[in-house]
Protein backbone atom coordinates (compact mmCIF):
# COMPACT_ATOMS: atom_id res chain seq x y z
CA UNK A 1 -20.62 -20.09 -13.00
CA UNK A 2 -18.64 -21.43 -9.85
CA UNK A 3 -20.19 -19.46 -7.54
CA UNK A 4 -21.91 -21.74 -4.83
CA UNK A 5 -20.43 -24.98 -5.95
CA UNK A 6 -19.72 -27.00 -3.24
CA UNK A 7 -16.52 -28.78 -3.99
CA UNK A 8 -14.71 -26.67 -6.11
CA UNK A 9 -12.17 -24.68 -4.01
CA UNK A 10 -12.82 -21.73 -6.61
CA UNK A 11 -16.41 -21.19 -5.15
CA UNK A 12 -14.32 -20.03 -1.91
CA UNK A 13 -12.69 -17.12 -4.04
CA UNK A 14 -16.01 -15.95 -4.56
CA UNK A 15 -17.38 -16.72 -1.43
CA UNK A 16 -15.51 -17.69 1.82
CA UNK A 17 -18.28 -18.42 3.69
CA UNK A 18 -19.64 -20.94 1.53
CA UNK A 19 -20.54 -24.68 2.06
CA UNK A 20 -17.77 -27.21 0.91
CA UNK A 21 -17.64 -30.45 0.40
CA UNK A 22 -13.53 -31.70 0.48
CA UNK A 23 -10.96 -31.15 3.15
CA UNK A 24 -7.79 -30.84 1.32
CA UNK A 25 -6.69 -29.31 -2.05
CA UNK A 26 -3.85 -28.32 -4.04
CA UNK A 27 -4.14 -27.27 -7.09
CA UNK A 28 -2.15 -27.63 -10.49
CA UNK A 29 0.83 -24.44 -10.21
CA UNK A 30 -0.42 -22.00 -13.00
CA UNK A 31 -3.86 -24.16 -13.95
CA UNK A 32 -6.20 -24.42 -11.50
CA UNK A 33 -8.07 -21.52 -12.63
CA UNK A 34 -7.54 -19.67 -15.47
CA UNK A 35 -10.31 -17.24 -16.51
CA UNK A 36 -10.77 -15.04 -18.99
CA UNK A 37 -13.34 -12.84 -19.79
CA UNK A 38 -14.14 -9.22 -22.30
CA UNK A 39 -17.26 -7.44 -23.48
CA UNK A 40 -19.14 -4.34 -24.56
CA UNK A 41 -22.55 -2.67 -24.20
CA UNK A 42 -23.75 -1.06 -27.02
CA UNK A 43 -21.86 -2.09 -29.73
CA UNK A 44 -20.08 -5.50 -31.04
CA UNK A 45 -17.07 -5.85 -33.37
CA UNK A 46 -19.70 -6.85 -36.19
CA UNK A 47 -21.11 -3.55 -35.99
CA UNK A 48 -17.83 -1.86 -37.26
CA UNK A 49 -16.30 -4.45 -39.27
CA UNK A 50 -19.47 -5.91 -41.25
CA UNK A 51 -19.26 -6.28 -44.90
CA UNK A 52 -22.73 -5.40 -44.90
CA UNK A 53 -21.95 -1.68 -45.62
CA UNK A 54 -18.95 -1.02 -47.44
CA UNK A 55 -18.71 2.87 -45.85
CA UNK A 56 -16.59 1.91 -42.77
CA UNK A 57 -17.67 5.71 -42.24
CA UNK A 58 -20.84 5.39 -42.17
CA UNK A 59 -20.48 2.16 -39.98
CA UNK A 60 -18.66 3.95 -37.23
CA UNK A 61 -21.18 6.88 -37.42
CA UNK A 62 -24.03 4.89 -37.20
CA UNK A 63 -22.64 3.15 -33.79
CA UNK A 64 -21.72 6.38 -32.15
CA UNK A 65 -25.29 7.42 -32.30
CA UNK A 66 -26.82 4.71 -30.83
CA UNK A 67 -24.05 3.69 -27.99
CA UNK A 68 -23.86 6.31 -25.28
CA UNK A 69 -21.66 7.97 -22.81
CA UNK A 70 -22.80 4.97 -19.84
CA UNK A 71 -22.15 2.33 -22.33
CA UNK A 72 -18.26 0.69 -21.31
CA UNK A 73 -15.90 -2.05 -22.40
CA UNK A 74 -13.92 -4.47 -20.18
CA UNK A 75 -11.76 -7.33 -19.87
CA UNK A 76 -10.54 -9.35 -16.67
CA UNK A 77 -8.26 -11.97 -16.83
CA UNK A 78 -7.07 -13.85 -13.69
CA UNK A 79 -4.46 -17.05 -13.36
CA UNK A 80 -4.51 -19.01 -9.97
CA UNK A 81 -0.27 -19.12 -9.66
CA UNK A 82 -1.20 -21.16 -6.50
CA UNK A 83 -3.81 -22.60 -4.40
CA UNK A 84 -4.08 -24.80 -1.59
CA UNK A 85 -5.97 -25.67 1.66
CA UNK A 86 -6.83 -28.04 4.39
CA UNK A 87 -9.31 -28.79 7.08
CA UNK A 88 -8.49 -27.40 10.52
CA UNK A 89 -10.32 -29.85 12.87
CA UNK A 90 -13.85 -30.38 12.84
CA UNK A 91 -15.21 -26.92 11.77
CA UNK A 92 -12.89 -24.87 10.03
CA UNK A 93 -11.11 -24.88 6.95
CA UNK A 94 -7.51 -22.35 5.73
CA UNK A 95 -6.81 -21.80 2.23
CA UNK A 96 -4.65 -19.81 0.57
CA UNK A 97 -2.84 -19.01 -2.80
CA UNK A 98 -1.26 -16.58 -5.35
CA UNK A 99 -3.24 -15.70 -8.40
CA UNK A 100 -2.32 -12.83 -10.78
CA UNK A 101 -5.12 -10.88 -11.90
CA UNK A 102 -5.62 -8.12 -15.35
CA UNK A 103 -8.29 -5.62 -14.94
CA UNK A 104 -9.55 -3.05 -17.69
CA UNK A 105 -12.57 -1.04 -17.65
CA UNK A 106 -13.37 1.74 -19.90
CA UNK A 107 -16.41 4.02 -20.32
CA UNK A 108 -17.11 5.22 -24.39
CA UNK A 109 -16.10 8.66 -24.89
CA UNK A 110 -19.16 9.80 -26.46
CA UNK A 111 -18.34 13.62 -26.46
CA UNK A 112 -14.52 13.71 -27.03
CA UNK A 113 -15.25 11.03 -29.42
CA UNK A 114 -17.99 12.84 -31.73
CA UNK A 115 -15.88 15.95 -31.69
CA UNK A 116 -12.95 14.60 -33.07
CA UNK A 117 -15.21 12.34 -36.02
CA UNK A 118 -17.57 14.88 -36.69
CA UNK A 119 -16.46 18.12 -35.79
CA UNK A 120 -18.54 20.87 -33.93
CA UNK A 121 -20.49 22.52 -37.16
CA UNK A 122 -23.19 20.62 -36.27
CA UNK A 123 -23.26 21.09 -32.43
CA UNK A 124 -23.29 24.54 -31.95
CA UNK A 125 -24.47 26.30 -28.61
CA UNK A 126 -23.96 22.07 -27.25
CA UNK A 127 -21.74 21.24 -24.82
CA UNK A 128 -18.84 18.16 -25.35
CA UNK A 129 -18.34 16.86 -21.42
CA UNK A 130 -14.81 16.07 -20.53
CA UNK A 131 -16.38 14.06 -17.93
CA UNK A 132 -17.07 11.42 -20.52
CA UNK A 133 -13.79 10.23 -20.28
CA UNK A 134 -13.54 7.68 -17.51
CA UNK A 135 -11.13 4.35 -17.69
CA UNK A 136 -9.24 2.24 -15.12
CA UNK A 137 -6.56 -0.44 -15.98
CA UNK A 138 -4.55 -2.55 -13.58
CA UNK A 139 -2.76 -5.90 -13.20
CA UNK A 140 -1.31 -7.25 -10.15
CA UNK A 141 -0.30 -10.18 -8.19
CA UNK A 142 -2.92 -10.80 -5.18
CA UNK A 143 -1.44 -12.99 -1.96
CA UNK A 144 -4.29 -14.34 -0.06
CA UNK A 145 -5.41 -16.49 2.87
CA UNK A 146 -8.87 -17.40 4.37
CA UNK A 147 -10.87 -19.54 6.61
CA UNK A 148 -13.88 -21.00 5.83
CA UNK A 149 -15.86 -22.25 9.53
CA UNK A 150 -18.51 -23.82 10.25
CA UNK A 151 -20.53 -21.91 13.07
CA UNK A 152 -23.46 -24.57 13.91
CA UNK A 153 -25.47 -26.60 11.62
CA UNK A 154 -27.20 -23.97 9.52
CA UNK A 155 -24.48 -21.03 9.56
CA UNK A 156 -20.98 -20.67 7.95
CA UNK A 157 -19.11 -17.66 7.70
CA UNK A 158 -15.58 -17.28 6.70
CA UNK A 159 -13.10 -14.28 5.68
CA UNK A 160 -9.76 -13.69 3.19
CA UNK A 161 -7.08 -11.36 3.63
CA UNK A 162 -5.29 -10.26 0.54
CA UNK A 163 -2.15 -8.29 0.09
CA UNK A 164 -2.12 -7.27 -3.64
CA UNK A 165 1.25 -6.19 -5.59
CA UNK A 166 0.91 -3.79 -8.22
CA UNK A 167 2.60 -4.85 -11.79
CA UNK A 168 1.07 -1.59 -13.49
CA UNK A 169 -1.98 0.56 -13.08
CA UNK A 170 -3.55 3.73 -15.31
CA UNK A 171 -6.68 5.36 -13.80
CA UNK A 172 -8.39 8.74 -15.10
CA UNK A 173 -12.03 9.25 -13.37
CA UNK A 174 -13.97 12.23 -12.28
CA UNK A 175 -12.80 14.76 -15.17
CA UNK A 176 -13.69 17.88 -15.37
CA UNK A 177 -14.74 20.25 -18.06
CA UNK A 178 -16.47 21.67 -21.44
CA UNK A 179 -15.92 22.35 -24.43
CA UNK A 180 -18.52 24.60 -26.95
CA UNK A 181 -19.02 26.58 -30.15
CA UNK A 182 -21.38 30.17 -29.13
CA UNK A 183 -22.79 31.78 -32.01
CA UNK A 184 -22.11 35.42 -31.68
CA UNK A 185 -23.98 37.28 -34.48
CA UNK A 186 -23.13 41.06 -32.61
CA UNK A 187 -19.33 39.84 -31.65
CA UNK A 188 -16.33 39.91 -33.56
CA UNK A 189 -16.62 37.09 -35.24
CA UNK A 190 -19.60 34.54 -35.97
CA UNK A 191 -18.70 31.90 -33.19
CA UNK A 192 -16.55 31.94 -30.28
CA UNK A 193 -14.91 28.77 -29.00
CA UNK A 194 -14.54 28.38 -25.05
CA UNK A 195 -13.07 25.64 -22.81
CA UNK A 196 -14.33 25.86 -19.60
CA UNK A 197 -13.19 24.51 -16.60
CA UNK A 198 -10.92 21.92 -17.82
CA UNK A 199 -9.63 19.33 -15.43
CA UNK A 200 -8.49 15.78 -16.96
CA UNK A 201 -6.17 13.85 -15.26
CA UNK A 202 -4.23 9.99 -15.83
CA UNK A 203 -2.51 8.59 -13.08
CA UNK A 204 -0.07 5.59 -13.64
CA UNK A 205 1.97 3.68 -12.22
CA UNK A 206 4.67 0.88 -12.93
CA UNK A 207 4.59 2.97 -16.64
CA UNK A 208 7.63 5.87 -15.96
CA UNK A 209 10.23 3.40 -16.26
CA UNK A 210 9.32 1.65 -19.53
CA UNK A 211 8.84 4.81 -20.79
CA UNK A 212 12.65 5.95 -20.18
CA UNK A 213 13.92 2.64 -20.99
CA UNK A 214 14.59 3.36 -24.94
CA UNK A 215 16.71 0.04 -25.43
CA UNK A 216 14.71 -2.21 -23.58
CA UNK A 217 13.72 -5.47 -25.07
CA UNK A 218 10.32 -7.43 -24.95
CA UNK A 219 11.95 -10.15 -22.79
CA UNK A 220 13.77 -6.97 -20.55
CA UNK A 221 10.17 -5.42 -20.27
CA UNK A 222 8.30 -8.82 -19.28
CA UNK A 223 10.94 -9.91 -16.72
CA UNK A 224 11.08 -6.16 -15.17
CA UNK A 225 7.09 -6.59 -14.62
CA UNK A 226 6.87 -9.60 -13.33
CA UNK A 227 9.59 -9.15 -11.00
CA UNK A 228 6.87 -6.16 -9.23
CA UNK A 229 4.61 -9.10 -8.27
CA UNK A 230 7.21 -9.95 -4.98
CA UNK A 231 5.80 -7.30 -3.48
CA UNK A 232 8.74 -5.19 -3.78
CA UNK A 233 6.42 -2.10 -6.02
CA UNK A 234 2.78 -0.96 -5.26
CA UNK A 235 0.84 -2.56 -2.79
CA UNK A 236 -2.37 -3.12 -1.17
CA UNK A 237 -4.50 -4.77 1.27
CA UNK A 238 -8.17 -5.77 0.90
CA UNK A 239 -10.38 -8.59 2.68
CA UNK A 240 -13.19 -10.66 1.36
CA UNK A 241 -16.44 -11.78 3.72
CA UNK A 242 -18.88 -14.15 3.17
CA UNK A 243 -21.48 -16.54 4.90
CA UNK A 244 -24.50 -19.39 3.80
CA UNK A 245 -26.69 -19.88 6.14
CA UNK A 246 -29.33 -22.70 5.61
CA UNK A 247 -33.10 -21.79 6.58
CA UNK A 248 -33.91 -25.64 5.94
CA UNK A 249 -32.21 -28.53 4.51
CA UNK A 250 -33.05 -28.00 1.31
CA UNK A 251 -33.37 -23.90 0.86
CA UNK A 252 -30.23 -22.20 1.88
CA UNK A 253 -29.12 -17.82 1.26
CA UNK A 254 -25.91 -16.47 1.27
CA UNK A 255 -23.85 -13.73 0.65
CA UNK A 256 -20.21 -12.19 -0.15
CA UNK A 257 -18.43 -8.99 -0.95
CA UNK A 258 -14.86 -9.03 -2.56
CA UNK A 259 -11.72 -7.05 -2.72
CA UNK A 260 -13.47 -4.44 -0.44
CA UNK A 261 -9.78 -2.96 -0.11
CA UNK A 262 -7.15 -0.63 -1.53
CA UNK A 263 -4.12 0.04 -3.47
CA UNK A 264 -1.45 2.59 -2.39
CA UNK A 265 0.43 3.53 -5.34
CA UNK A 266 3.92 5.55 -4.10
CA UNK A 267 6.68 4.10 -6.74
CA UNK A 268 7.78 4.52 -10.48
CA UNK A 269 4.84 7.31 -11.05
CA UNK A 270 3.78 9.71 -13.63
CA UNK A 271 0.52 11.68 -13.69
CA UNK A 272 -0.51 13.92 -16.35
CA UNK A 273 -3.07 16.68 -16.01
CA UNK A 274 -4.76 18.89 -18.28
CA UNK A 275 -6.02 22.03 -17.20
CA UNK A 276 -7.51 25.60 -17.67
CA UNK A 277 -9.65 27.50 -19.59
CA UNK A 278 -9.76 29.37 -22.89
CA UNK A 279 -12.16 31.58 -25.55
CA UNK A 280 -11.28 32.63 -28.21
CA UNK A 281 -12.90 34.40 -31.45
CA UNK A 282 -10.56 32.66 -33.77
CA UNK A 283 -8.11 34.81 -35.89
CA UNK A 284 -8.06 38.43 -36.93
CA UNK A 285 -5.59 38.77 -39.67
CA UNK A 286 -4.57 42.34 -40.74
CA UNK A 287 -2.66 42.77 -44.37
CA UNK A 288 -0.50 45.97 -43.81
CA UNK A 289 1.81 47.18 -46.34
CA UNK A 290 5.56 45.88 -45.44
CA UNK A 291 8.85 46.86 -46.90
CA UNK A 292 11.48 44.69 -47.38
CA UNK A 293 12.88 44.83 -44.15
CA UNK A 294 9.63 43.95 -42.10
CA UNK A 295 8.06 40.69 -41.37
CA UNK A 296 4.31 39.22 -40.84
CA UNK A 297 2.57 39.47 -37.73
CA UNK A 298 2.95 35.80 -36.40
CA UNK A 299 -0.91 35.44 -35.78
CA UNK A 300 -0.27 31.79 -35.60
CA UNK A 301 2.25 31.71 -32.91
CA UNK A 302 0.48 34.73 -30.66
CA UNK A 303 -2.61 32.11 -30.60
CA UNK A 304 -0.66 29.25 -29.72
CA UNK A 305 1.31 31.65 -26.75
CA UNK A 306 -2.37 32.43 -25.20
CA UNK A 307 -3.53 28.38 -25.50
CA UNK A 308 -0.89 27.27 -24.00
CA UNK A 309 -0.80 30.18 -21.25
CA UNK A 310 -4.46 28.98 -20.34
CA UNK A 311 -4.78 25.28 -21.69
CA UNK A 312 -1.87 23.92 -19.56
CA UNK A 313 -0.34 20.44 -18.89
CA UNK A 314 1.30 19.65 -16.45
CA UNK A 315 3.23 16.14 -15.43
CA UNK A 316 4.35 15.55 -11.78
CA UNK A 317 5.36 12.18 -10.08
CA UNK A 318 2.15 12.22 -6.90
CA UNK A 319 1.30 9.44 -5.13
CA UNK A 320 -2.47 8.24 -5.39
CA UNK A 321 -4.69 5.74 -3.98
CA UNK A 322 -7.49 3.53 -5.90
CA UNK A 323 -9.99 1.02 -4.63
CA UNK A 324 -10.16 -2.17 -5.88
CA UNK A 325 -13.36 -2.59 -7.94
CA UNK A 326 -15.47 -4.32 -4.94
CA UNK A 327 -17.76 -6.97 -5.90
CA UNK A 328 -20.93 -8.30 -4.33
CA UNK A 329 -22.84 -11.34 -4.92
CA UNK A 330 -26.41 -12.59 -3.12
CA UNK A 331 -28.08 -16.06 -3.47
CA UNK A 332 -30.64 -18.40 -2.52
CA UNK A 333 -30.38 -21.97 -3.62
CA UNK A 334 -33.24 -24.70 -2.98
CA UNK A 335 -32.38 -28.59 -3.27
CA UNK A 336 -34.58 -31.52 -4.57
CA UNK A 337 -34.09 -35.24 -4.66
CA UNK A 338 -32.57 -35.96 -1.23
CA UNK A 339 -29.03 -38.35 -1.09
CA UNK A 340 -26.73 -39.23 1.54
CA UNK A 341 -23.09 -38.93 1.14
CA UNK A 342 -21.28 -40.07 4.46
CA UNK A 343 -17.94 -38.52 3.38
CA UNK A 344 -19.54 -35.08 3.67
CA UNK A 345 -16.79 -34.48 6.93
CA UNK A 346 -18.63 -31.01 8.05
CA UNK A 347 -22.41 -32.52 9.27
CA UNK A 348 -22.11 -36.49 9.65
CA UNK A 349 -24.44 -37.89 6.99
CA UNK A 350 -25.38 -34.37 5.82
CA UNK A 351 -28.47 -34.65 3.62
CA UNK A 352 -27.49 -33.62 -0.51
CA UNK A 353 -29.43 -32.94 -2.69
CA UNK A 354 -28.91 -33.87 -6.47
CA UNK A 355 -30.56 -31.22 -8.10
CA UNK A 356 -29.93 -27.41 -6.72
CA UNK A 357 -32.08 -24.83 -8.00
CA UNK A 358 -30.71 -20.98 -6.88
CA UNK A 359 -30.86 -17.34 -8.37
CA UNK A 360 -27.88 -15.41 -7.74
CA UNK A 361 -27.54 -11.17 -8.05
CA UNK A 362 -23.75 -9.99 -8.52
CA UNK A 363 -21.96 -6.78 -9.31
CA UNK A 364 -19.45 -4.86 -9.64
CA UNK A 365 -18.49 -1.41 -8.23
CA UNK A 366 -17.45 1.04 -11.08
CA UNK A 367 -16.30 4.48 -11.61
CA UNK A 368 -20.07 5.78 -12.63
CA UNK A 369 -21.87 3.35 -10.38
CA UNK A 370 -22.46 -0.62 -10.03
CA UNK A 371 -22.58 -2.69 -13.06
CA UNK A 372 -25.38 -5.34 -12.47
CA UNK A 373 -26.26 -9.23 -13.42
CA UNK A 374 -28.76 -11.96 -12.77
CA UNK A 375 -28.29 -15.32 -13.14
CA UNK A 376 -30.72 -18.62 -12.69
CA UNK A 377 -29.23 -21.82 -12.54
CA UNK A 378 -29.63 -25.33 -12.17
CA UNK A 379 -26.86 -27.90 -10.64
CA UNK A 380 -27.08 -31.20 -11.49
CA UNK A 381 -25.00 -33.54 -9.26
CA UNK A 382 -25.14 -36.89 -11.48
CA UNK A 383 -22.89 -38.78 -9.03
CA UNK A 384 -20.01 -38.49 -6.89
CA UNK A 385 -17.29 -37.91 -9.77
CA UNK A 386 -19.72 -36.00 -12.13
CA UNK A 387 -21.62 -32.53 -11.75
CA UNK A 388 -22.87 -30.07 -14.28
CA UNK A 389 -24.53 -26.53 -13.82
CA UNK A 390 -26.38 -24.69 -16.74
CA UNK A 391 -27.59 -21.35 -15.80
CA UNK A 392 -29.59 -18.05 -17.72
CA UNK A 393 -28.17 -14.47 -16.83
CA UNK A 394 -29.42 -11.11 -17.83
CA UNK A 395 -26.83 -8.20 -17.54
CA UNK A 396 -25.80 -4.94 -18.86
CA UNK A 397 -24.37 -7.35 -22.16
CA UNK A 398 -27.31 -9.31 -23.19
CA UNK A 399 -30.65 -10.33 -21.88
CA UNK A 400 -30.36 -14.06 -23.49
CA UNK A 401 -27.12 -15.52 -21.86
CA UNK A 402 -26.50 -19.24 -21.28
CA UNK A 403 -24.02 -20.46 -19.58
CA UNK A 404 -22.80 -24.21 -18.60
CA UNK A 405 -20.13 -25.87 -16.26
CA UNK A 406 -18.83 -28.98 -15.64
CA UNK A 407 -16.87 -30.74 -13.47
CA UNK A 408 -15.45 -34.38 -13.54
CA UNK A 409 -13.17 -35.89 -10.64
CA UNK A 410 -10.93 -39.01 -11.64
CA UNK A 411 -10.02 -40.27 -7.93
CA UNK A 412 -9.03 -37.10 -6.62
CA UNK A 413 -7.91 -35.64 -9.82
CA UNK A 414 -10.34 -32.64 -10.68
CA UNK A 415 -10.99 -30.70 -14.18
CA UNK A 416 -13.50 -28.31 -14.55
CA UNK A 417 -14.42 -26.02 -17.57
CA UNK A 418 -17.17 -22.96 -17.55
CA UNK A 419 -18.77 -20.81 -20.08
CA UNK A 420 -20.69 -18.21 -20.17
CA UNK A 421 -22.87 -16.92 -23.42
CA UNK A 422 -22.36 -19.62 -25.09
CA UNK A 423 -25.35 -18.78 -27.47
CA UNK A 424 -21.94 -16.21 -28.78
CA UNK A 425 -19.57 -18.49 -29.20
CA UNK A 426 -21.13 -19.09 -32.46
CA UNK A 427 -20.31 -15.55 -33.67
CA UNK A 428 -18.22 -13.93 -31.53
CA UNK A 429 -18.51 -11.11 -33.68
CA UNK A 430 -21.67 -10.22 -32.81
CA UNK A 431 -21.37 -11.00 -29.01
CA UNK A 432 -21.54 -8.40 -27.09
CA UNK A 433 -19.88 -10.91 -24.19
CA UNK A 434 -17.75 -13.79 -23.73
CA UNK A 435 -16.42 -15.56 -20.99
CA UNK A 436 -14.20 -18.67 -19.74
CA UNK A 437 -12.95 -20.36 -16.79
CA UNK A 438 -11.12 -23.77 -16.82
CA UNK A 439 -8.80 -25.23 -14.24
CA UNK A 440 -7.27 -29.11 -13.45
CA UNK A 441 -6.78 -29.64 -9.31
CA UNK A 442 -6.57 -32.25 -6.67
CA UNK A 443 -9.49 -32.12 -4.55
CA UNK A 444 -9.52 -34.91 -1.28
CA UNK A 445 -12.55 -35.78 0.81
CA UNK A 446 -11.30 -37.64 4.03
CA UNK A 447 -7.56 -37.55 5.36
């Protein structure tokens, strides 16, 4: 929803190539942008929890036959710590700032999952893909600076560096392996059971130490990971590009990828794999006559000797290396109803326009591929303290998504608030999405 607006410093997080309209800020320590946002494809809380049907059961199966194995759940949370900037003569502009930053995205387990609720007796000769099993998780300080500069009349461009510290991080992608039930009417037994080519693995980090630490309190665990975010555990390095270049005064494109950068994660590790493979015909018990002195063939305990000879686990301390989930975002905007505001400091008497009309295409790079949206919007500047944006999006979450923003400067005091799906707000039960941004700033316009 802040993407492409013109004086909010935010819209320079998402692109830092974009037009602006200030030349200093500083915002609010710990509230100039707080965001939070969570959904789910394929299934909403209403769909397990409904009253509708009293068989929870029945609930829970119904959902995992409909949602699939591309369907995934995620959250992101991010709080601006710090933020700042100012103009650099005529052309350019530097900002820079701390935000802290929470991260989870998780594909459904479809096959896993259907094994363990409903069992294989209904699956035979079908194979349950270990593969289905794909999640990230991560939160982490992120130290940035950028400059935003003004090339010529119709093209600005601008770049952000970014050193991210890692707080904690668990990761498990590209898994391996099968498992399946083979009816064997000429073999030993009726079915035989195989695992075959089993290869899961979870990497984390900032987790090994918690574990170990049996007396640790809440407050000892909290103030143990936030002292990571001085840069003193896991860190990174990633840049964000970006440009608008306008065709005419009133239609303008422009463009940005973020966090196109990685983390290196070398301290307070633990990675756990699971790995092998395994067939078996299931149990052949034989009853022999015993005396007193003789005991039972442990059948049991022979199995478990051969599963755990071939299923093995196995935890080590590695270091490992993740991207950052890049994101990409493409726009045109067109203006209409011309105005003139002479405190525009980048084009003397710049024309503005009070309405904006623009379509915008972001994503996000994930584990199994890009996760898509589209949003139309229209930005109303009412005057020179007052601005509102309501937009329509169709993603991966819903095809009827409307969103609204608004921002209201007292002097040079700033508040802005953003929402997306609202149509959900009004059951967030069945939303499949929700979203929120808010944030309180000084913005200045001349020196």
């Amino acid at each position: 929803m802040l993407y492409n607006v013109d004086d909010l410093p935010q819209s320079l997080l998402q692109n830092p190539g974009a037009r602006i309209d200030f030349t200093r800020h500083f915002g609010i320590p710990f509230f100039s942008q707080l965001h939070l946002s969570a959904g789910s494809t394929g299934v909403t809380a209403h769909d397990i929890f409904s009253d509708e049907n009293g068989n929870v059961n029945e609930r829970v199966r119904n959902v995992m036959n409909t949602i699939t194995a591309g369907d995934y759940f995620s959250i992101n949370e991010q709080m601006e710590i710090l933020s700042l900037g100012w103009k650099i003569g005529n052309k350019g502009y530097f900002s820079a700032g701390i935000y802290q930053e929470l991260d989870v995205f998780a594909y459904f387990p479809k096959d896993p999952a259907v094994l363990a609720f409903e069992g294989n007796a209904d699956y035979i000769n079908q194979d349950f893909n270990f593969s289905d099993v794909s999640f990230t998780g991560e939160v982490l300080a992120v130290y940035h600076a950028g400059f935003n500069y003004k090339v010529d009349r119709k093209l600005t461009v601008g770049g952000r560096l970014k050193l991210y510290s890692g707080i904690f991080n668990a990761e498990s992608t590209g898994n391996e392996g099968v498992f399946r039930t083979v009816q064997t009417p000429n073999g030993p037994n009726f079915y035989r059971h195989e695992v075959d080519g089993l290869n899961v693995i979870v990497n984390t980090s900032g987790y090994a130490s918690l574990k170990v630490k049996d007396s640790i309190t809440v407050d000892g665990a909290v103030a143990d990971l936030l002292s990571r975010s001085l840069l003193g555990q896991n860190v990174g390095v990633g840049i964000d590009l970006g440009f608008n270049y306008r065709v005419t005064d009133q239609f303008s494109i422009n463009g940005s990828v973020q966090d196109l950068g990685l983390m290196f994660h070398q301290k307070d590790l633990e990675n756990s794999n699971y790995f092998g493979s395994f067939q078996t015909n299931g149990l052949e018990p034989l009853f022999p006559e015993l005396d007193g002195s003789e005991s039972a063939i442990p059948y049991w305990d022979v199995f478990e000797e051969r599963l755990d000879a071939n299923l093995r686990d196995e935890t080590t301390a590695n270091e490992y290396t993740t991207w950052r989930p890049l994101k990409f975002n493409a726009s045109f905007e067109f203006g209409t109803g011309k105005s003139i505001l002479p405190c525009d400091y980048l084009i003397s008497k710049r024309p503005r326009f009070m309405n904006l009309f623009g379509m915008l295409i972001s994503g996000v790079n994930r584990p199994k591929g890009p996760t898509y949206g589209v949003t139309a919007y229209w930005d109303r500047k009412v005057n020179d303290n007052l601005r509102f944006r309501l937009a329509y999006a169709v993603d991966e979450f819903s095809l009827t998504k409307l969103g609204a923003m608004v921002s209201s400067r007292f002097k040079n005091f700033n508040i802005y608030l953003a929402a997306n799906d609202i149509m959900g707000y009004t059951n967030l039960a069945k939303a499949n999405s929700a979203s929120l941004q808010l944030g309180l700033q000084f913005i200045f316009k001349d020196l």
